[in-house]
C-alpha atoms as a PDB file:
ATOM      1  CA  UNK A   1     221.043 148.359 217.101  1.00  0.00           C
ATOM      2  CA  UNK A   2     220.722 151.334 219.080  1.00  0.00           C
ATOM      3  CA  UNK A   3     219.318 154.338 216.245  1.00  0.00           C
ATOM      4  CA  UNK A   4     222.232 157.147 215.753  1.00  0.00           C
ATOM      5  CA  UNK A   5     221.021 160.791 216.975  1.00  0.00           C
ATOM      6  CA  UNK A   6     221.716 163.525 218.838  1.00  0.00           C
ATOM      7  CA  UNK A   7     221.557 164.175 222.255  1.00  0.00           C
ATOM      8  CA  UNK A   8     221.468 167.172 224.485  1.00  0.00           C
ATOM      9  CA  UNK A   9     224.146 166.995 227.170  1.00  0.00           C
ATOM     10  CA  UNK A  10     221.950 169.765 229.217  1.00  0.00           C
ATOM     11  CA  UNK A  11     218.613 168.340 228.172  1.00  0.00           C
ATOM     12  CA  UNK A  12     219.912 164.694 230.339  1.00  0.00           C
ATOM     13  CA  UNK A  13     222.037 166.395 232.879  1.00  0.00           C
ATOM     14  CA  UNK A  14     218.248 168.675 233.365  1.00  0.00           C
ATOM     15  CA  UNK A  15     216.366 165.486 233.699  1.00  0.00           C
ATOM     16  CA  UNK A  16     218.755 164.110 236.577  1.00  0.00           C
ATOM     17  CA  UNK A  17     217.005 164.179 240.320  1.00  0.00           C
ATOM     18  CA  UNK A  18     219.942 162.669 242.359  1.00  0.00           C
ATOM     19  CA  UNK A  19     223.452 164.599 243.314  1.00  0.00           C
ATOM     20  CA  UNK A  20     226.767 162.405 242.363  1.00  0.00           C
ATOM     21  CA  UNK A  21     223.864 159.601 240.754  1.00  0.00           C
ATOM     22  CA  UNK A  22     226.114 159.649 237.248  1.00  0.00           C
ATOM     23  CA  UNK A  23     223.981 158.535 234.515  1.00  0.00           C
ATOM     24  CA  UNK A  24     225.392 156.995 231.400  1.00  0.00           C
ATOM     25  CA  UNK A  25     224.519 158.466 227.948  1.00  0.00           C
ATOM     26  CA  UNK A  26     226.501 157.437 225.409  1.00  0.00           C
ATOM     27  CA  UNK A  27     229.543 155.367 224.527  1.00  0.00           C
ATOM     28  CA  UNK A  28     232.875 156.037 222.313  1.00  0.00           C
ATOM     29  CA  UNK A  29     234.294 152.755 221.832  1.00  0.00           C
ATOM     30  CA  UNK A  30     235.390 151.895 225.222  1.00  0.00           C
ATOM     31  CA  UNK A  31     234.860 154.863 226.492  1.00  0.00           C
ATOM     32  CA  UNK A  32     231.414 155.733 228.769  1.00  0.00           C
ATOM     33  CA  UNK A  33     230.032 158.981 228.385  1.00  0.00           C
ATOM     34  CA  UNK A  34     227.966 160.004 231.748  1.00  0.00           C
ATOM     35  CA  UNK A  35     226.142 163.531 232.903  1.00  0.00           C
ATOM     36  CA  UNK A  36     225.741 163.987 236.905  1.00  0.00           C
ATOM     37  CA  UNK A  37     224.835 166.819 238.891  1.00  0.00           C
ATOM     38  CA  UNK A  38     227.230 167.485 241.637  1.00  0.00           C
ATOM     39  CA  UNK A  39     226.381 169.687 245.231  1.00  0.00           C
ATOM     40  CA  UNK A  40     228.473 169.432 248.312  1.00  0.00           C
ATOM     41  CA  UNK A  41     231.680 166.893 247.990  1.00  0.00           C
ATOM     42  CA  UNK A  42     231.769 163.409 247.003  1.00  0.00           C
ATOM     43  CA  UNK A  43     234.980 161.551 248.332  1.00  0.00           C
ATOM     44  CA  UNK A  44     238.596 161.563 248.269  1.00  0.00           C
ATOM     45  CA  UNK A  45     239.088 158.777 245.715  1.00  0.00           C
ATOM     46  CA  UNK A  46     241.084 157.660 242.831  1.00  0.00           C
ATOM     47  CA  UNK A  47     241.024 155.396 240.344  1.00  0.00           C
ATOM     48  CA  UNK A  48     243.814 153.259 240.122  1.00  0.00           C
ATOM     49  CA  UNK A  49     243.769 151.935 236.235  1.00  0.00           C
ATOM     50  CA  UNK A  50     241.529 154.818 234.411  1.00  0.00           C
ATOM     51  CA  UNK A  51     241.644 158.390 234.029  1.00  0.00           C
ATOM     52  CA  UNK A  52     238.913 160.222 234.107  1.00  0.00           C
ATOM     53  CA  UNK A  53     237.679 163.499 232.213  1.00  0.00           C
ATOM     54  CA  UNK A  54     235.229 166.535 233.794  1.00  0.00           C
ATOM     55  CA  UNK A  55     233.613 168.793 231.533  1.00  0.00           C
ATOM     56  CA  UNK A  56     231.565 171.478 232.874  1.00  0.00           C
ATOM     57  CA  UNK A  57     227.933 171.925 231.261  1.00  0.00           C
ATOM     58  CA  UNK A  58     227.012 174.159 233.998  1.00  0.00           C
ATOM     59  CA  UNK A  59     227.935 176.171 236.923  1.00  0.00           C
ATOM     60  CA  UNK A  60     231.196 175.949 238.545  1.00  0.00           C
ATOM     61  CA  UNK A  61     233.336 173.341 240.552  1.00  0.00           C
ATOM     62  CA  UNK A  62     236.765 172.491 242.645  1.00  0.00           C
ATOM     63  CA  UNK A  63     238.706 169.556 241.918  1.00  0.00           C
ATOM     64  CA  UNK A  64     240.844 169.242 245.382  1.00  0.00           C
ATOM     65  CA  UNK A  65     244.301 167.220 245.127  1.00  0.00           C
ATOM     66  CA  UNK A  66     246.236 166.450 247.829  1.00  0.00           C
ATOM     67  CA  UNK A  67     248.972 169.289 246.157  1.00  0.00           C
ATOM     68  CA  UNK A  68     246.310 171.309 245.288  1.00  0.00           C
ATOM     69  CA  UNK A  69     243.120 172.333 243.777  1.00  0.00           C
ATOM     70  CA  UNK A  70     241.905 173.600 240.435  1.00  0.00           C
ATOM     71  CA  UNK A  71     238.697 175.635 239.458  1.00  0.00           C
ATOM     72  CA  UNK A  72     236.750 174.616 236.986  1.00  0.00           C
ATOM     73  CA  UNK A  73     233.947 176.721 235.368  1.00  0.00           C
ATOM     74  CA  UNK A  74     231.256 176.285 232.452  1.00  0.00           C
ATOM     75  CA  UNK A  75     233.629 175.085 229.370  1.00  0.00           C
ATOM     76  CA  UNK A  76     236.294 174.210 231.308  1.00  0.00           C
ATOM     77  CA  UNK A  77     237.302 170.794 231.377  1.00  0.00           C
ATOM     78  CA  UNK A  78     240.149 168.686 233.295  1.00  0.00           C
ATOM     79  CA  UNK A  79     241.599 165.285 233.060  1.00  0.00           C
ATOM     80  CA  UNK A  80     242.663 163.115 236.729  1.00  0.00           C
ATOM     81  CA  UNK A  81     245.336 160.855 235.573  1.00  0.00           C
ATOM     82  CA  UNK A  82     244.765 156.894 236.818  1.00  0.00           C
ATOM     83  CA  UNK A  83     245.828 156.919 240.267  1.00  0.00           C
ATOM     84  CA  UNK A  84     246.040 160.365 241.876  1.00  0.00           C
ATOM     85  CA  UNK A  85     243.960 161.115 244.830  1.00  0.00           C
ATOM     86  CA  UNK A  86     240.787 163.587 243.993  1.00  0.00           C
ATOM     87  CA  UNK A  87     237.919 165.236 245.285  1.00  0.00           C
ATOM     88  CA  UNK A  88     235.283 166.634 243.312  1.00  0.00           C
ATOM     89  CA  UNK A  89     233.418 169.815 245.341  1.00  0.00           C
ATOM     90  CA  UNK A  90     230.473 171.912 244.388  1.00  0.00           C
ATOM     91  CA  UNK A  91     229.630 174.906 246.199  1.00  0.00           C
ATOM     92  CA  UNK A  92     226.497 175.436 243.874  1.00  0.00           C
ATOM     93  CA  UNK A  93     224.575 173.146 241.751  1.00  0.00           C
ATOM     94  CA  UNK A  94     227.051 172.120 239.084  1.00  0.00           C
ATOM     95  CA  UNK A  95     226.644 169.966 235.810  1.00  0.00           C
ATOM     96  CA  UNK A  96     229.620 168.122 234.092  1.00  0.00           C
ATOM     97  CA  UNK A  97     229.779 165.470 231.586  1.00  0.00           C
ATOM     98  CA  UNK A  98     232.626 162.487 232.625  1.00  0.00           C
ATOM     99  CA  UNK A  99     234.854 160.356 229.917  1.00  0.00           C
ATOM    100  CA  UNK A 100     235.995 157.324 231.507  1.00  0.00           C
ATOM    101  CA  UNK A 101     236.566 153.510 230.449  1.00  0.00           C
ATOM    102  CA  UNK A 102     233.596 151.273 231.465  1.00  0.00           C
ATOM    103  CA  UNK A 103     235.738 149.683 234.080  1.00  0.00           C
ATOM    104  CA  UNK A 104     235.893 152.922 236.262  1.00  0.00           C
ATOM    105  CA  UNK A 105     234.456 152.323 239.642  1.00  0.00           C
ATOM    106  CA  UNK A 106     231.832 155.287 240.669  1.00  0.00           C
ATOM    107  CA  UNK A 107     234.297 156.177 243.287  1.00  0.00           C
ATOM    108  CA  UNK A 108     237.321 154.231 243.125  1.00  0.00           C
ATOM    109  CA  UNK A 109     238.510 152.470 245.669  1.00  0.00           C
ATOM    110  CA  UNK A 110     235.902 153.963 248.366  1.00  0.00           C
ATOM    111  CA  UNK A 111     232.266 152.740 249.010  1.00  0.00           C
ATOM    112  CA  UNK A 112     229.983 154.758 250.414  1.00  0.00           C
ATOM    113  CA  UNK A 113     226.586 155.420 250.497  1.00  0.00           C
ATOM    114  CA  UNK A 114     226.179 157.357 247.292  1.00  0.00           C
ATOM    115  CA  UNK A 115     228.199 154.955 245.284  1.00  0.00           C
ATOM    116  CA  UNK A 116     226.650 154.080 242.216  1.00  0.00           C
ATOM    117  CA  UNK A 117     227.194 150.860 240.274  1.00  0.00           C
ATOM    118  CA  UNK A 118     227.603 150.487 236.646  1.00  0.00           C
ATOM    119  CA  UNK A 119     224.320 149.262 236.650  1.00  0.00           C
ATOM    120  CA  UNK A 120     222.514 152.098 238.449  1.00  0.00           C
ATOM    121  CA  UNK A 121     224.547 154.571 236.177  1.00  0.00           C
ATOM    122  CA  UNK A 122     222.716 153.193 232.833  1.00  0.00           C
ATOM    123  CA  UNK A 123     220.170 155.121 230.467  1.00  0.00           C
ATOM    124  CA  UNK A 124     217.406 153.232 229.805  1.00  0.00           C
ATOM    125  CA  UNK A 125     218.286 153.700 226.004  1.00  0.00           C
ATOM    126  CA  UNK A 126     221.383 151.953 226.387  1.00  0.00           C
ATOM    127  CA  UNK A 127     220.140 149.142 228.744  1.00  0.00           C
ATOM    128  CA  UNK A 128     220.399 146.797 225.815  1.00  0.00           C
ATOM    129  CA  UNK A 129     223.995 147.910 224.206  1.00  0.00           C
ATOM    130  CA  UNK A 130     227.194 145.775 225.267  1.00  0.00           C
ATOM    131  CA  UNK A 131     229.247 147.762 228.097  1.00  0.00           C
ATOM    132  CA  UNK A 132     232.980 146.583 228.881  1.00  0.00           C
END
C-alpha cells in the first residue's frame, strides 16, 4: 500500500526537466492526477472518450479551439470536453496540474515526437499502484 501524505503540486511540477513530459502524481479513483511544464505549443489534438482538466500552478497559458481561444492564468482552471479539437500554448514557462481518466492518450489521436506514454508519465512512487 502506497503511505497517505501530502504532496506539493509546485514542489513536483519544480522537479520536472522536460516541456509537455506530464508526470503522474497521484490518483482519484479513476482519475490520474499529472503536473507538466508547458513552453511553446504541443499539438492540435483531442481526445475522443475523456475530458480533460488544466489547472494553472504557475504562469500563464492559451488553450486554442478551432472557435476560439481562452486565457488561462495562475488559479484558473478549464475543462476540454471528450472530443473537441485543442491546443495547449505557452508563451512563458507555465505549470498546470491535468485531471484525466487513465485511458487518456498523452496527445490524443496524434503521435509525435514528444508524446509520452502512460508509462513514461509515472512517478516512481506510484510505479507499483494499479493504473486503469
Amino acid at each position: 500500500m502506497i503511505p497517505i501524505d501530502r504532496k506539493s503540486l509546485v514542489e513536483a511540477a519544480d522537479s520536472l526537466t522536460e516541456y509537455w513530459s506530464p508526470r503522474v502524481v497521484g490518483q482519484v479513483n479513476d482519475q490520474l492526477v499529472k503536473v507538466a511544464k508547458l513552453k511553446g505549443e504541443l499539438v492540435w489534438h483531442s481526445h475522443e472518450h475523456e475530458d480533460e482538466m488544466f489547472y494553472v500552478i504557475r504562469g500563464a497559458f492559451r488553450m486554442e479551439f478551432e472557435t476560439h481561444s481562452v486565457e488561462l492564468s495562475e488559479g484558473d482552471f478549464i475543462t476540454v470536453p471528450k472530443g473537441v479539437m485543442h491546443n495547449p500554448v505557452a508563451e512563458r514557462e507555465c505549470w498546470v496540474m491535468l485531471i484525466e481518466p487513465a485511458s487518456t492518450l498523452h496527445t490524443g489521436d496524434v503521435v509525435d515526437e514528444r508524446t509520452k506514454t502512460l508509462d513514461q508519465q509515472m512517478d516512481q512512487g506510484l510505479s507499483g499502484r494499479q493504473i486503469g
